[in-house]
PDB file of N, CA and C in Angstrom:
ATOM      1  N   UNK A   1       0.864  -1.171   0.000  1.00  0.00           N
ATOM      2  CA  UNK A   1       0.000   0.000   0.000  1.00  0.00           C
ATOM      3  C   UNK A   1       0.904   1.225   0.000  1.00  0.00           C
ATOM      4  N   UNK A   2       0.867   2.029  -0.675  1.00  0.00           N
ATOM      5  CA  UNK A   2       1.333   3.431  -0.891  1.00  0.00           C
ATOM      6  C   UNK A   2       0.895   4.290   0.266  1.00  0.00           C
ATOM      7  N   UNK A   3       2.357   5.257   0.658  1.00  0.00           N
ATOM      8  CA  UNK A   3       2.308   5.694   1.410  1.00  0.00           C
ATOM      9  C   UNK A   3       0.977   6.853   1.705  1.00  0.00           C
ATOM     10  N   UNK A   4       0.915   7.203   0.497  1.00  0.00           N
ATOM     11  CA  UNK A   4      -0.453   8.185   0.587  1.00  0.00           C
ATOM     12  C   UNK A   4      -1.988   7.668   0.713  1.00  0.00           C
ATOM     13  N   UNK A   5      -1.884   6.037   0.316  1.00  0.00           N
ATOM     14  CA  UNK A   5      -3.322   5.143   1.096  1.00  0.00           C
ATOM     15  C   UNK A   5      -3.153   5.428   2.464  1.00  0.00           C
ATOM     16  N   UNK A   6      -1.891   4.800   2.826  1.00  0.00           N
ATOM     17  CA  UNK A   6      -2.268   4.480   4.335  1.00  0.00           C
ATOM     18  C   UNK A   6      -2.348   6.212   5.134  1.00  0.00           C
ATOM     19  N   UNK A   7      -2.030   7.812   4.233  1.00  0.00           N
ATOM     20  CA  UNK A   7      -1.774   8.676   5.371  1.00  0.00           C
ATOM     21  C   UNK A   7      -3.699   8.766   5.050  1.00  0.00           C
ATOM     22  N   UNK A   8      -4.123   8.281   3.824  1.00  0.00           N
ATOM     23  CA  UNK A   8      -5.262   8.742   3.446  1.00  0.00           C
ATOM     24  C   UNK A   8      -6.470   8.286   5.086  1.00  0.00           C
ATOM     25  N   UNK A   9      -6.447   7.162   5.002  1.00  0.00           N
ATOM     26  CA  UNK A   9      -6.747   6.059   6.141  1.00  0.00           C
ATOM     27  C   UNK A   9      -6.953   6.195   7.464  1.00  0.00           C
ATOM     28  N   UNK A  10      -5.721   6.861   7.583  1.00  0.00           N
ATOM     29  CA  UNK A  10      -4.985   7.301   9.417  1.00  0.00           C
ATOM     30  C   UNK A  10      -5.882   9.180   9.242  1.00  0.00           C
ATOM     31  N   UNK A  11      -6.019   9.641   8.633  1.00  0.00           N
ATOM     32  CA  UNK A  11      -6.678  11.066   8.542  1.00  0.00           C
ATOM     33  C   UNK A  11      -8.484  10.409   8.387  1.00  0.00           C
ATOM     34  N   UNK A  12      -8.315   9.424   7.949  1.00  0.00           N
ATOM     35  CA  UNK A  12     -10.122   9.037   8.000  1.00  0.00           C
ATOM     36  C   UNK A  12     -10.842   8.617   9.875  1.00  0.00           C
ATOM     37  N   UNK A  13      -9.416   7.958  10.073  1.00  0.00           N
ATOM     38  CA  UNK A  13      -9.522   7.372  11.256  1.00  0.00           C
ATOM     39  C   UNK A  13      -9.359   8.081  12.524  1.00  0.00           C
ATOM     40  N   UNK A  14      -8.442   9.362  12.306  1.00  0.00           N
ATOM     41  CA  UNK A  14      -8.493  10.149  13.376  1.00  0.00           C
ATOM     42  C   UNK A  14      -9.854  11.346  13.656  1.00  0.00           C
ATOM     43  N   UNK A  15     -10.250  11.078  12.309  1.00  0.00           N
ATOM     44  CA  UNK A  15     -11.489  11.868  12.678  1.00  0.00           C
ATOM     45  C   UNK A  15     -12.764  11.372  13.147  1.00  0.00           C
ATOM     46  N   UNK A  16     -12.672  10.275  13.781  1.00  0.00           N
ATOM     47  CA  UNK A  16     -13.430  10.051  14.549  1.00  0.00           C
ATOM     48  C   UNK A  16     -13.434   9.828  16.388  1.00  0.00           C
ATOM     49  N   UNK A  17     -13.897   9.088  16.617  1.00  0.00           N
ATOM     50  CA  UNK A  17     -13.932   9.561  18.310  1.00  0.00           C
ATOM     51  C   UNK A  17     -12.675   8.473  18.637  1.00  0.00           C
ATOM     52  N   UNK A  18     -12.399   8.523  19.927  1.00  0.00           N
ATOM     53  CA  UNK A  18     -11.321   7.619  20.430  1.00  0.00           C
ATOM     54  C   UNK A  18     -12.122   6.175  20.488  1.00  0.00           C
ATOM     55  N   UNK A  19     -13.134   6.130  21.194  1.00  0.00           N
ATOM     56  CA  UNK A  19     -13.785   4.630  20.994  1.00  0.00           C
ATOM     57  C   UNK A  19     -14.597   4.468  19.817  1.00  0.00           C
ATOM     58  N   UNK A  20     -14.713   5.226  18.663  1.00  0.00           N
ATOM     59  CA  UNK A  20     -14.850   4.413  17.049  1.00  0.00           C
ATOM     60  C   UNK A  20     -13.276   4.026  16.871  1.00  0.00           C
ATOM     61  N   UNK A  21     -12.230   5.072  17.007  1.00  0.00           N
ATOM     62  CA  UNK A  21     -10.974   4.466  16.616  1.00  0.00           C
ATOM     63  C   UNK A  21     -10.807   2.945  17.247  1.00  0.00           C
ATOM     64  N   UNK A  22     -11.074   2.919  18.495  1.00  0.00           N
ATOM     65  CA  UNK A  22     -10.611   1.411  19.247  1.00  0.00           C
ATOM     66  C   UNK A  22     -11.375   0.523  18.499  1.00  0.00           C
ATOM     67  N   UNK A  23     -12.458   0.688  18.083  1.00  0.00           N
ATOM     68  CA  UNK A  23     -13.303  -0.160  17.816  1.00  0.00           C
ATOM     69  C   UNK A  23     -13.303  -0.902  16.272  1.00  0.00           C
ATOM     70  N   UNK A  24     -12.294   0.516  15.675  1.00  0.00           N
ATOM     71  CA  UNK A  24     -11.963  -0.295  14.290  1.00  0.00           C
ATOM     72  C   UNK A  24     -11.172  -0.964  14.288  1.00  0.00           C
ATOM     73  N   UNK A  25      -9.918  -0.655  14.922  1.00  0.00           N
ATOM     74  CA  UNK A  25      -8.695  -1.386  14.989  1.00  0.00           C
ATOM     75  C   UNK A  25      -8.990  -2.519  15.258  1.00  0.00           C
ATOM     76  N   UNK A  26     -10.017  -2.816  16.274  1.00  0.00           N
ATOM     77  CA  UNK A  26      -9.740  -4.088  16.736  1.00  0.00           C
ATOM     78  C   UNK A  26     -10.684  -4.799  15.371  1.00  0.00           C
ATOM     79  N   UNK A  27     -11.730  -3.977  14.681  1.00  0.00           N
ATOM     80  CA  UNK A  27     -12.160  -4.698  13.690  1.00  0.00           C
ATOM     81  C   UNK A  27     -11.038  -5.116  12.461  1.00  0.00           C
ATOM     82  N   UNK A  28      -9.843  -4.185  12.536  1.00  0.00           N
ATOM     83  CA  UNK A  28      -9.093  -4.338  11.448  1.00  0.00           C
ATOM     84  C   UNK A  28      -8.267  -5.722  11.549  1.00  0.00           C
ATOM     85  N   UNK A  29      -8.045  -5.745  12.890  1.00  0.00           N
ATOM     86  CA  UNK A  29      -6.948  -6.599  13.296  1.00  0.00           C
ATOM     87  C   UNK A  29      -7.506  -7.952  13.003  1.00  0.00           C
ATOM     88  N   UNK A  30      -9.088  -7.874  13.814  1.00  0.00           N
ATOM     89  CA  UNK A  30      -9.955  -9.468  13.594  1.00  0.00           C
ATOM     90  C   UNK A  30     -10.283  -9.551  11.578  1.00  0.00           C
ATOM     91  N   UNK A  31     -10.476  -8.589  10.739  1.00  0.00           N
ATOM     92  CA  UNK A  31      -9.957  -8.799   9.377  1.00  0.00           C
ATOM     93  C   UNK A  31      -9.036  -9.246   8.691  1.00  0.00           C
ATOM     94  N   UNK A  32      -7.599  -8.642   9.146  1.00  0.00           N
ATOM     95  CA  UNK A  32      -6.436  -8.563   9.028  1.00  0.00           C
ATOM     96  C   UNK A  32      -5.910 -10.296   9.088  1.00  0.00           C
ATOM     97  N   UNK A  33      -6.170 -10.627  10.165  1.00  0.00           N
ATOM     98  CA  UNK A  33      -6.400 -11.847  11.024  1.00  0.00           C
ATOM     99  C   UNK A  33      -6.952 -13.118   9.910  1.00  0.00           C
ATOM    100  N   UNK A  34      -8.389 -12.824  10.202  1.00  0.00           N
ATOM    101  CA  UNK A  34      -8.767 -13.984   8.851  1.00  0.00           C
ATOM    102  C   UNK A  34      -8.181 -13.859   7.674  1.00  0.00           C
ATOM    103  N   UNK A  35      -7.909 -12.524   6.722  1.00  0.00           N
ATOM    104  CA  UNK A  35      -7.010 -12.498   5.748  1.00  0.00           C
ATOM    105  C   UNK A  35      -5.907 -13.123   5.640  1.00  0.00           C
ATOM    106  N   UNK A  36      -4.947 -13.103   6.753  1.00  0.00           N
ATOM    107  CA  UNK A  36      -4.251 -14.152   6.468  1.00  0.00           C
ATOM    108  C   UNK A  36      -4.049 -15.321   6.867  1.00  0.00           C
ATOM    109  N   UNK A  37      -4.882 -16.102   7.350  1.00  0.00           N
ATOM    110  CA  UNK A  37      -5.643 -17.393   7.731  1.00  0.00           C
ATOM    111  C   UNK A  37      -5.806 -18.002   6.394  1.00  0.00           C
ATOM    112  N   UNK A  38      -6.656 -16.943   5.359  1.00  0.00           N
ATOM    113  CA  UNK A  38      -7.291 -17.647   4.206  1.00  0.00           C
ATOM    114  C   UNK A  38      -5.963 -17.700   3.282  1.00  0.00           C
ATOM    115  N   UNK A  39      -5.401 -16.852   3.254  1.00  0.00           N
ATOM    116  CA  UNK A  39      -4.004 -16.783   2.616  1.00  0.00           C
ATOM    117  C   UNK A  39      -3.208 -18.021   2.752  1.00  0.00           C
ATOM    118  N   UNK A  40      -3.287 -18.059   4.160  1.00  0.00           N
ATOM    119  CA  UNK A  40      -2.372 -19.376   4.880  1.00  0.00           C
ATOM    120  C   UNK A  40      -3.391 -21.067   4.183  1.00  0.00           C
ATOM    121  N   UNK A  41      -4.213 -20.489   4.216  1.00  0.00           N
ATOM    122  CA  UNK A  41      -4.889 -22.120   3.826  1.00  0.00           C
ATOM    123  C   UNK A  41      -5.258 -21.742   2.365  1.00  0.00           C
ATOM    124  N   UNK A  42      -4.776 -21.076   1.375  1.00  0.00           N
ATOM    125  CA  UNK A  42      -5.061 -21.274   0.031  1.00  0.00           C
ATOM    126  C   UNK A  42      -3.563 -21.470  -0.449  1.00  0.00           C
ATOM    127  N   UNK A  43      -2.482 -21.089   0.177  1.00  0.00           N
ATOM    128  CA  UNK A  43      -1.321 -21.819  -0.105  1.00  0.00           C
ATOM    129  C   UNK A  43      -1.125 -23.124   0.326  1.00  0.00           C
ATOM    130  N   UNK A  44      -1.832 -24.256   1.302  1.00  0.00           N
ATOM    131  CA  UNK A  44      -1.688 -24.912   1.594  1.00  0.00           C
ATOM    132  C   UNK A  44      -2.208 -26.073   0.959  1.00  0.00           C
ATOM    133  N   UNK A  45      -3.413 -25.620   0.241  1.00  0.00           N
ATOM    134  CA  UNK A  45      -4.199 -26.543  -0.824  1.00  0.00           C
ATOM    135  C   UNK A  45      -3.469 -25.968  -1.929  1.00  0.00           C
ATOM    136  N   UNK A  46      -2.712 -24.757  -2.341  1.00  0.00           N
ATOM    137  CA  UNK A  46      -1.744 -25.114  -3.533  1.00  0.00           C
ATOM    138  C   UNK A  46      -0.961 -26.442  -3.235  1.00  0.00           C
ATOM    139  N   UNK A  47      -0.164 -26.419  -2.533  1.00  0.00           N
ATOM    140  CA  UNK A  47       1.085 -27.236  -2.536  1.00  0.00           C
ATOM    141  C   UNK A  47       0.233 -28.525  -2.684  1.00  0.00           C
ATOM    142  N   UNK A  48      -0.998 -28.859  -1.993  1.00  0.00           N
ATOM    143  CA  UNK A  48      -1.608 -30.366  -1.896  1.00  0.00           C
ATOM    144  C   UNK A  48      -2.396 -30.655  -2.984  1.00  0.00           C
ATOM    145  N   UNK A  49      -2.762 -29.530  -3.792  1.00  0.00           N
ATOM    146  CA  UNK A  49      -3.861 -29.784  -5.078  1.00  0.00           C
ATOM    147  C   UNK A  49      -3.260 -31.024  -5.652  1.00  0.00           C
ATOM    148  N   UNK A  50      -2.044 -31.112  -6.354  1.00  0.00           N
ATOM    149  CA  UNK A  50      -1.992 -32.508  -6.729  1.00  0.00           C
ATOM    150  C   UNK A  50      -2.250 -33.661  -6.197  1.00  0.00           C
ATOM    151  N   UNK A  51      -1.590 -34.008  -4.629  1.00  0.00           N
ATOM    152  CA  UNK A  51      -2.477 -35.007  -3.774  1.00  0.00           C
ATOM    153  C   UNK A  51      -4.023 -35.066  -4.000  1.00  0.00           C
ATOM    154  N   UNK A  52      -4.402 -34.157  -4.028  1.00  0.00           N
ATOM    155  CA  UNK A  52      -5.973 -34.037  -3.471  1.00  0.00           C
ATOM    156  C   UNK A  52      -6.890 -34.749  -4.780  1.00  0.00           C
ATOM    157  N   UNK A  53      -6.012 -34.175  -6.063  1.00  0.00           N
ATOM    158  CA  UNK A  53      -6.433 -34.695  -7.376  1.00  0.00           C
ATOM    159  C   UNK A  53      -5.871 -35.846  -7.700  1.00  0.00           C
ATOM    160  N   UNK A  54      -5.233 -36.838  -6.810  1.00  0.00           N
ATOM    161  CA  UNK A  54      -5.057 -38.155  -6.882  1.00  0.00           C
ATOM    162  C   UNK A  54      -5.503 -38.871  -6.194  1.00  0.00           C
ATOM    163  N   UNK A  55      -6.558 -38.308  -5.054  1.00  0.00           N
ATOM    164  CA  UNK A  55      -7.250 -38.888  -3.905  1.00  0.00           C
ATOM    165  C   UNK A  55      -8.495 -38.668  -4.757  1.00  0.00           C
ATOM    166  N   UNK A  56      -9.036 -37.611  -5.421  1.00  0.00           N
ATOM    167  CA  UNK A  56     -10.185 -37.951  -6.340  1.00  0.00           C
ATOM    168  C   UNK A  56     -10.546 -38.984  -6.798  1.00  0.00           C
ATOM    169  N   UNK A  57      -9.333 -39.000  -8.006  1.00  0.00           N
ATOM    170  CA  UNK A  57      -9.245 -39.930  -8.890  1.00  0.00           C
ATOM    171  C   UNK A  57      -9.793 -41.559  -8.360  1.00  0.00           C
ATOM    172  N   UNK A  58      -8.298 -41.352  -7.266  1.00  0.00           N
ATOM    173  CA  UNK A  58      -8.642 -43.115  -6.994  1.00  0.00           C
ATOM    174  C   UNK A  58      -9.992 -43.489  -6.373  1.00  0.00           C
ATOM    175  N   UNK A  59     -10.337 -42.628  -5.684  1.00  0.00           N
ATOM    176  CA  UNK A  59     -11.739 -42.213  -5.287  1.00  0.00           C
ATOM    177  C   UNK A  59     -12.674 -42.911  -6.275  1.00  0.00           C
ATOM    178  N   UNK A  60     -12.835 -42.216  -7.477  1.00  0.00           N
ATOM    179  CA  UNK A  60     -13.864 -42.719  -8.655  1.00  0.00           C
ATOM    180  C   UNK A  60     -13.544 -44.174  -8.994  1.00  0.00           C
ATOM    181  N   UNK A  61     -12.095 -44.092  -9.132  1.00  0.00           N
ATOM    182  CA  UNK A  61     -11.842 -45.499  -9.373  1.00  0.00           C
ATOM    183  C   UNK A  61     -12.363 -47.091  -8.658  1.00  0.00           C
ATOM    184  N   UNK A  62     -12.277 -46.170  -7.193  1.00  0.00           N
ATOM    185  CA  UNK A  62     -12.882 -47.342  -6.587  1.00  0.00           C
ATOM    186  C   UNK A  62     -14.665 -47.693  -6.288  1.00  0.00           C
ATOM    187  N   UNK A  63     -15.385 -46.164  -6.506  1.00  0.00           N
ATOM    188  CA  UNK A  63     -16.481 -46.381  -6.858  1.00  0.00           C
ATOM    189  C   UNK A  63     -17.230 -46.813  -7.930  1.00  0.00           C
ATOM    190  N   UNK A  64     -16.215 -46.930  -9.484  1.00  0.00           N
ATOM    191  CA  UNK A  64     -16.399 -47.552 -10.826  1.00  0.00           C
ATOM    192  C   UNK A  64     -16.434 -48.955 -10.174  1.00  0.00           C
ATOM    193  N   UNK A  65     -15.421 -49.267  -9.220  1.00  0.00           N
ATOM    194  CA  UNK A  65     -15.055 -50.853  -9.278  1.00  0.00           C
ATOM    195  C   UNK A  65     -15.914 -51.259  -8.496  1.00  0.00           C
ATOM    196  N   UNK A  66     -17.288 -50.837  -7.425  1.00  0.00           N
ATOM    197  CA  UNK A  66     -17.684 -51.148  -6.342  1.00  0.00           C
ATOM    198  C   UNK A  66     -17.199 -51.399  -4.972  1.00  0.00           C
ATOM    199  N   UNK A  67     -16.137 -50.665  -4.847  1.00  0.00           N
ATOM    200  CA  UNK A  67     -14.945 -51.026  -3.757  1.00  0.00           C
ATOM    201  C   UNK A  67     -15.496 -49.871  -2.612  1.00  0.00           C
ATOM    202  N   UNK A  68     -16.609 -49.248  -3.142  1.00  0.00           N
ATOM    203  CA  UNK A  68     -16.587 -48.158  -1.953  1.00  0.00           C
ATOM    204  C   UNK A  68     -18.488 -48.529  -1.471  1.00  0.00           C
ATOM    205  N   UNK A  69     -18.248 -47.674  -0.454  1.00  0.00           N
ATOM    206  CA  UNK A  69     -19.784 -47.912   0.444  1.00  0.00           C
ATOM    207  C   UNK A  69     -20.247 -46.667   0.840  1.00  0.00           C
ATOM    208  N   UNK A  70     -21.662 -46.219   0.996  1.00  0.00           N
ATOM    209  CA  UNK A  70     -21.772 -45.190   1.707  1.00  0.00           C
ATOM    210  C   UNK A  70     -21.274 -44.476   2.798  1.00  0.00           C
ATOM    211  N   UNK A  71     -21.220 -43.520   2.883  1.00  0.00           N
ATOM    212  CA  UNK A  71     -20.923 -43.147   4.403  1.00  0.00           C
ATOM    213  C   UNK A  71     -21.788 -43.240   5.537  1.00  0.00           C
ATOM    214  N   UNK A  72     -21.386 -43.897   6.560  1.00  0.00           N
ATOM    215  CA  UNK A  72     -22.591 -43.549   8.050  1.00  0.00           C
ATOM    216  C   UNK A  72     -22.147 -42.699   8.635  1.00  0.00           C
ATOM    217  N   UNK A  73     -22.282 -41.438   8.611  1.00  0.00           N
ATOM    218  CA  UNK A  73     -21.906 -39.973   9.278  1.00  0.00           C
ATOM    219  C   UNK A  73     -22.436 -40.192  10.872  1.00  0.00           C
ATOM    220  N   UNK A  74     -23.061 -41.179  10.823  1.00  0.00           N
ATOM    221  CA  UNK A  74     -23.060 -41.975  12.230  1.00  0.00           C
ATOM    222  C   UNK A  74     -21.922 -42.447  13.233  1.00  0.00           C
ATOM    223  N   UNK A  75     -21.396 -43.076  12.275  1.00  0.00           N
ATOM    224  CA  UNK A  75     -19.807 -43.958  12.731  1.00  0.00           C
ATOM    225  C   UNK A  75     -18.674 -42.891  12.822  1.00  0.00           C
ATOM    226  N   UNK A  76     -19.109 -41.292  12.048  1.00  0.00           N
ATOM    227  CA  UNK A  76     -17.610 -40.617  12.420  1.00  0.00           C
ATOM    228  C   UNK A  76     -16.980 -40.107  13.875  1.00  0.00           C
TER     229      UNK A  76
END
C-alpha cells in the first residue's frame, strides 16, 4: 500500500472519536487476522492440489469398481 493510502486512512480514522478508533482497529486486526488465515490455507491446498487430485481420482476409481460404500456420518 502506498504511502499516501495508508496517510489517506490514518486522517479518515483520526477523525473520529477515540472509541470508534478502538473499535476499528480491533475490527481491522480481527480482518487482518482472517485475511491471512485464508491466505495461509489457500497456499496450503496449492502445494496439496496434486495429492488431493489423486485422492479424487482413486476415489472414482474405486467407486467404478464397487470397492466403496456409503458413508454412516453416524460412525464418524
Amino acid at each position: 500500500m502506498s504511502s499516501e493510502n495508508i496517510a489517506t486512512v490514518i486522517k479518515m480514522m483520526e477523525s473520529l472519536s477515540e472509541t470508534a478508533q478502538e473499535r476499528l482497529i480491533e475490527h481491522l486486526r480481527e480482518y487482518i487476522e482472517n485475511w491471512r488465515n485464508d491466505l495461509e490455507w489457500d497456499g496450503l491446498v496449492q502445494k496439496t492440489q496434486s495429492q488431493l487430485i489423486n485422492s479424487a481420482k482413486e476415489a472414482r476409481k474405486e467407486i467404478a469398481a464397487g470397492k466403496a460404500k456409503p458413508m454412516n456420518y453416524d460412525e464418524l
